[in-house]
C-alpha atoms as a PDB file:
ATOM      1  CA  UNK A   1       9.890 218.796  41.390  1.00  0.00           C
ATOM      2  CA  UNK A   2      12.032 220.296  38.505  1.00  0.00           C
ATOM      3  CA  UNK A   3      16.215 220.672  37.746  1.00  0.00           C
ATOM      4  CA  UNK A   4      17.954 221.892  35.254  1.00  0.00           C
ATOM      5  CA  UNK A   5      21.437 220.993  35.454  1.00  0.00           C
ATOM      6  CA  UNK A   6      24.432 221.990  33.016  1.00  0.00           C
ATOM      7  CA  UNK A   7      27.880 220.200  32.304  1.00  0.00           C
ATOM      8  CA  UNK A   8      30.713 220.878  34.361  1.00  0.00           C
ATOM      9  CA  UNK A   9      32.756 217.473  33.720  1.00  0.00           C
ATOM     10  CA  UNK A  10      33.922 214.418  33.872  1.00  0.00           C
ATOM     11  CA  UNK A  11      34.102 211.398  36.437  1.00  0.00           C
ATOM     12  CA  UNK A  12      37.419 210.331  36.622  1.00  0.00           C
ATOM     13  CA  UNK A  13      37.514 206.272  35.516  1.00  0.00           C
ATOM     14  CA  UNK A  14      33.938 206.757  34.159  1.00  0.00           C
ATOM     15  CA  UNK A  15      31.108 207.659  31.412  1.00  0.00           C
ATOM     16  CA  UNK A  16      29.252 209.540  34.019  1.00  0.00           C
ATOM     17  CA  UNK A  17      28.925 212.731  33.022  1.00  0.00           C
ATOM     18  CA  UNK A  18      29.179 215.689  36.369  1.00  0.00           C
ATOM     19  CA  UNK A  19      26.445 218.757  36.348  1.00  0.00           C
ATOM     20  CA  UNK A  20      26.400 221.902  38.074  1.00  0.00           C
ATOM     21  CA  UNK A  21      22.867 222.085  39.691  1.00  0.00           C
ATOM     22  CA  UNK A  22      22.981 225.583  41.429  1.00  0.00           C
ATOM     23  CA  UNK A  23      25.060 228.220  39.007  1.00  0.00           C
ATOM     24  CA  UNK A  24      23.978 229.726  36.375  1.00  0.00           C
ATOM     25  CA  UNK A  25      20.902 228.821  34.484  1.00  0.00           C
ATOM     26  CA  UNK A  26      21.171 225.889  36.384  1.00  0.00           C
ATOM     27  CA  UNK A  27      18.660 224.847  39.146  1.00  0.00           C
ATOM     28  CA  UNK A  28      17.386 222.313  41.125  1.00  0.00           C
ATOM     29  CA  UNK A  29      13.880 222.166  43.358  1.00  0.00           C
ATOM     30  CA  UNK A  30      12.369 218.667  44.931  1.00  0.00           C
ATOM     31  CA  UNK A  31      14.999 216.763  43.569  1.00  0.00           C
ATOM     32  CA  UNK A  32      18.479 215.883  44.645  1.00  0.00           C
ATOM     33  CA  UNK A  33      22.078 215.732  43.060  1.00  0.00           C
ATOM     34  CA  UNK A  34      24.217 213.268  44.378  1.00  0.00           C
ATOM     35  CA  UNK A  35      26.859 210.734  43.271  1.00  0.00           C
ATOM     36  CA  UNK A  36      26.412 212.559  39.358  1.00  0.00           C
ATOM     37  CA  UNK A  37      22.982 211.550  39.403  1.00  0.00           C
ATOM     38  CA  UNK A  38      19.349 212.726  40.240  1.00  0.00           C
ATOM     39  CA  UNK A  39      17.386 211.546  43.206  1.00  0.00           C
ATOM     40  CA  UNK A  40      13.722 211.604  43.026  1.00  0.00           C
ATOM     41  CA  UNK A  41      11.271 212.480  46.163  1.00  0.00           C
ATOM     42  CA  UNK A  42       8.287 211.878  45.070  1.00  0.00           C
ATOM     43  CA  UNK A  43       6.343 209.137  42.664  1.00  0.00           C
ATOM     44  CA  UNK A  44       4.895 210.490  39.394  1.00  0.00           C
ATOM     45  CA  UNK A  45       5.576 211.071  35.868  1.00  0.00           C
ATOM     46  CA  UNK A  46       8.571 212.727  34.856  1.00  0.00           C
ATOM     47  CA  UNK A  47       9.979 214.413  31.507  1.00  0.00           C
ATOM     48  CA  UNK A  48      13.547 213.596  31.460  1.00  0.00           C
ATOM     49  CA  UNK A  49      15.747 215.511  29.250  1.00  0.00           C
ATOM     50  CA  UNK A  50      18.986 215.130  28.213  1.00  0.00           C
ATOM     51  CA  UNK A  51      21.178 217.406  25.375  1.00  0.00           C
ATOM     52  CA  UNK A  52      24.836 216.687  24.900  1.00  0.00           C
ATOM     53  CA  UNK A  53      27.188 218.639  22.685  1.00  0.00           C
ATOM     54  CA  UNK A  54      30.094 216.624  21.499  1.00  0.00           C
ATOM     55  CA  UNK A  55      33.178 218.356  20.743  1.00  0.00           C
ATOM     56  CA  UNK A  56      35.728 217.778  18.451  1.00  0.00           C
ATOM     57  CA  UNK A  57      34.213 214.313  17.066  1.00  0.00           C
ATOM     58  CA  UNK A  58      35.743 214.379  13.708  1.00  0.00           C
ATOM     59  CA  UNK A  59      39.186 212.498  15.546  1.00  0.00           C
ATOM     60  CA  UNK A  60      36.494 210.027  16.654  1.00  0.00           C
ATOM     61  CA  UNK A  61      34.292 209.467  13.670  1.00  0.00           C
ATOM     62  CA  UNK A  62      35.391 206.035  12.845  1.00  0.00           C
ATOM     63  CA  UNK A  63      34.088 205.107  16.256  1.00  0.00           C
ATOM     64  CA  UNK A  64      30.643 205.121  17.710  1.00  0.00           C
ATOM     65  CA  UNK A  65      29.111 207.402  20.016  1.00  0.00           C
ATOM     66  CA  UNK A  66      26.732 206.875  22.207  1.00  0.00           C
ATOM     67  CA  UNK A  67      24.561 208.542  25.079  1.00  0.00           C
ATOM     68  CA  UNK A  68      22.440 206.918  27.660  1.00  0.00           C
ATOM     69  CA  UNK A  69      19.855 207.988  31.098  1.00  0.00           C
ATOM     70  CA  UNK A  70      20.034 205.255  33.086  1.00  0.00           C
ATOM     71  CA  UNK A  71      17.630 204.507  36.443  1.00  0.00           C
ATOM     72  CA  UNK A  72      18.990 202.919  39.614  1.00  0.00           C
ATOM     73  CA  UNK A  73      15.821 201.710  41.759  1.00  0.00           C
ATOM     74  CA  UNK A  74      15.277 199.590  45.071  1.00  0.00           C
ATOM     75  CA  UNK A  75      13.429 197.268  42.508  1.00  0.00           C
ATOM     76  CA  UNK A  76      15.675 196.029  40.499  1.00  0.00           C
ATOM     77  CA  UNK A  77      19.301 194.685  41.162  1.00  0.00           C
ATOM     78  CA  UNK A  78      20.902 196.713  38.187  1.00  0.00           C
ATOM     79  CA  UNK A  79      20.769 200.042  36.421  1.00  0.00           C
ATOM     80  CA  UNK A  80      18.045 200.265  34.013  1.00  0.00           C
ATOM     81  CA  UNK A  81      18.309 202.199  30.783  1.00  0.00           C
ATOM     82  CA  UNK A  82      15.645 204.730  29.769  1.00  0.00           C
ATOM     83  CA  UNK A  83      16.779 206.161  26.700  1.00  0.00           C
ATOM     84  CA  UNK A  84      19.940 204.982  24.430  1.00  0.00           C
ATOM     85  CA  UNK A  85      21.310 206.663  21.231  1.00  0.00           C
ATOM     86  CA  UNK A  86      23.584 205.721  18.927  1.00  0.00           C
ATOM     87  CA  UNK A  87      25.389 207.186  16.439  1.00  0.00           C
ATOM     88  CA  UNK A  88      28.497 206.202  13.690  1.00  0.00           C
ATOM     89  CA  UNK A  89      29.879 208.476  11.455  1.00  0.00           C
ATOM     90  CA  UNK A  90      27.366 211.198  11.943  1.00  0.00           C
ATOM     91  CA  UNK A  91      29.419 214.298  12.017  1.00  0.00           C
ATOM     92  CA  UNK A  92      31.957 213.502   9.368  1.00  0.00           C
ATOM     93  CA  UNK A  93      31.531 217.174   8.085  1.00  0.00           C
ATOM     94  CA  UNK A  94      31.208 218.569  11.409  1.00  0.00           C
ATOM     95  CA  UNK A  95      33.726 219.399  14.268  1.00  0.00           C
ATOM     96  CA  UNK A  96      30.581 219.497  16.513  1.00  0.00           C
ATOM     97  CA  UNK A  97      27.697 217.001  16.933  1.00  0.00           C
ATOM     98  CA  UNK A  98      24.370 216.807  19.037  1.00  0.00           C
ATOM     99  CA  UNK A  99      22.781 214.407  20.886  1.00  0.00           C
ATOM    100  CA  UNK A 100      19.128 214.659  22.492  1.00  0.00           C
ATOM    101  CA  UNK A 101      17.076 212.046  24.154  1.00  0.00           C
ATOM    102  CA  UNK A 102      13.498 212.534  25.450  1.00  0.00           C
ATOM    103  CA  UNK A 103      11.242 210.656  27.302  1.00  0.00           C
ATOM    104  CA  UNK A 104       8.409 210.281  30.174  1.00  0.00           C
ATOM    105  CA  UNK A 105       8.477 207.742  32.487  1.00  0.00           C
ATOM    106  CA  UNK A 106       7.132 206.673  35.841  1.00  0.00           C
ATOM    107  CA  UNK A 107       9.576 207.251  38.763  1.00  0.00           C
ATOM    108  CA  UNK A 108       9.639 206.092  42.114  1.00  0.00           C
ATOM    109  CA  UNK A 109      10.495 207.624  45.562  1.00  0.00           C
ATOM    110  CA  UNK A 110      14.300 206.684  45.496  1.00  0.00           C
ATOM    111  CA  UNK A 111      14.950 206.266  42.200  1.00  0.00           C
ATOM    112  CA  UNK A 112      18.566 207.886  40.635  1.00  0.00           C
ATOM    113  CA  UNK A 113      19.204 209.170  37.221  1.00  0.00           C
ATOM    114  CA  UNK A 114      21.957 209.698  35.497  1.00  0.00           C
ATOM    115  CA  UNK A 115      23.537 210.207  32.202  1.00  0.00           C
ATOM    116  CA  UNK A 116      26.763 208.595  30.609  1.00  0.00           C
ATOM    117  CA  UNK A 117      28.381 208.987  27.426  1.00  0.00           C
ATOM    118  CA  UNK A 118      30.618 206.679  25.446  1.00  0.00           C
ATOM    119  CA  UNK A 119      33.747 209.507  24.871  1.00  0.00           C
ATOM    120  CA  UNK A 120      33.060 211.879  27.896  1.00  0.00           C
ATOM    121  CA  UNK A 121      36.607 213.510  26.792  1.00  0.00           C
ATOM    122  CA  UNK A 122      34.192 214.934  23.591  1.00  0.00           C
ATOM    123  CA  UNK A 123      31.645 216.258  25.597  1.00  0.00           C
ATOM    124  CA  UNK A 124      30.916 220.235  25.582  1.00  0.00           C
ATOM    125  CA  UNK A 125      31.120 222.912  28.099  1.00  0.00           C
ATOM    126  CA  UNK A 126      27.983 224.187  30.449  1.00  0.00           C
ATOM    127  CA  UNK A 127      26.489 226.021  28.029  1.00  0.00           C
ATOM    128  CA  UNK A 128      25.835 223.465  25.601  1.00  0.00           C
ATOM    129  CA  UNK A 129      25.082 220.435  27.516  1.00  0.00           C
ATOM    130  CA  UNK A 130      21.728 219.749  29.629  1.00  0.00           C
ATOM    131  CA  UNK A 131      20.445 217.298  31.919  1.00  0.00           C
ATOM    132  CA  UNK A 132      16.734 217.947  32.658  1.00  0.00           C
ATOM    133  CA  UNK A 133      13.794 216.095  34.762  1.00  0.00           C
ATOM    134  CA  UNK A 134      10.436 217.769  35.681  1.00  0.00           C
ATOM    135  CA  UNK A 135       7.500 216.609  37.258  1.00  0.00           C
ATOM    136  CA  UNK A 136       4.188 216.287  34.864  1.00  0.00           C
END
């Protein structure tokens, strides 16, 4: 159970972040994409990923900017947040700016993944913007 998904856009009204899951280096096997999210099929331990390339940030550098992978499960009544960064003022120099989070956690049958940003307007093109989960 692997994917390898690259960004393709925004959701309109929201920080969810869209991925293309079947062009290009982009690939999905076991797992689902639905609703801008990944669904999990089976339990385990997975190595989630998740590389965004913010463009532009210099007319937001006053401002923070922040990335999160959140997890929707049958267990819990809300979404529950895996990994968080933030960041003010870090690409003052910069036009561009990075943003990586990395993890492994313990997913259930079920569970949904996804990825917002704080300024999705910022965020780069497919070829510099991931969303990964595989299955250890």
């Amino acid at each position: 159970n692997a994917a390898h998904l690259t960004g393709y856009g925004l959701t309109e009204n929201s920080k969810m972040l869209t991925w293309k899951g079947t062009t290009g280096t982009a690939f999905m096997r076991g797992v689902d994409y639905q609703d801008e999210g990944l669904v999990v099929h089976a339990p385990g331990l997975f190595f989630i990923y998740s590389r965004i390339l913010f463009r532009d940030v210099n007319s937001v550098n006053d401002r923070f900017q922040e990335q999160n992978v959140f997890k929707k499960t049958k267990q819990y009544h809300r979404d529950i947040s895996l990994m968080r960064i933030i960041k003010h003022n870090y690409c003052a120099m910069n036009i561009n700016a990075w943003s990586e989070s990395t993890g492994i956690f313990m997913l259930s049958e079920g569970d949904y993944i996804y990825v917002s940003v704080s300024y999705p307007d910022f965020v780069g093109d497919e070829h510099s913007t991931y969303f990964e989960l595989y299955w250890l």
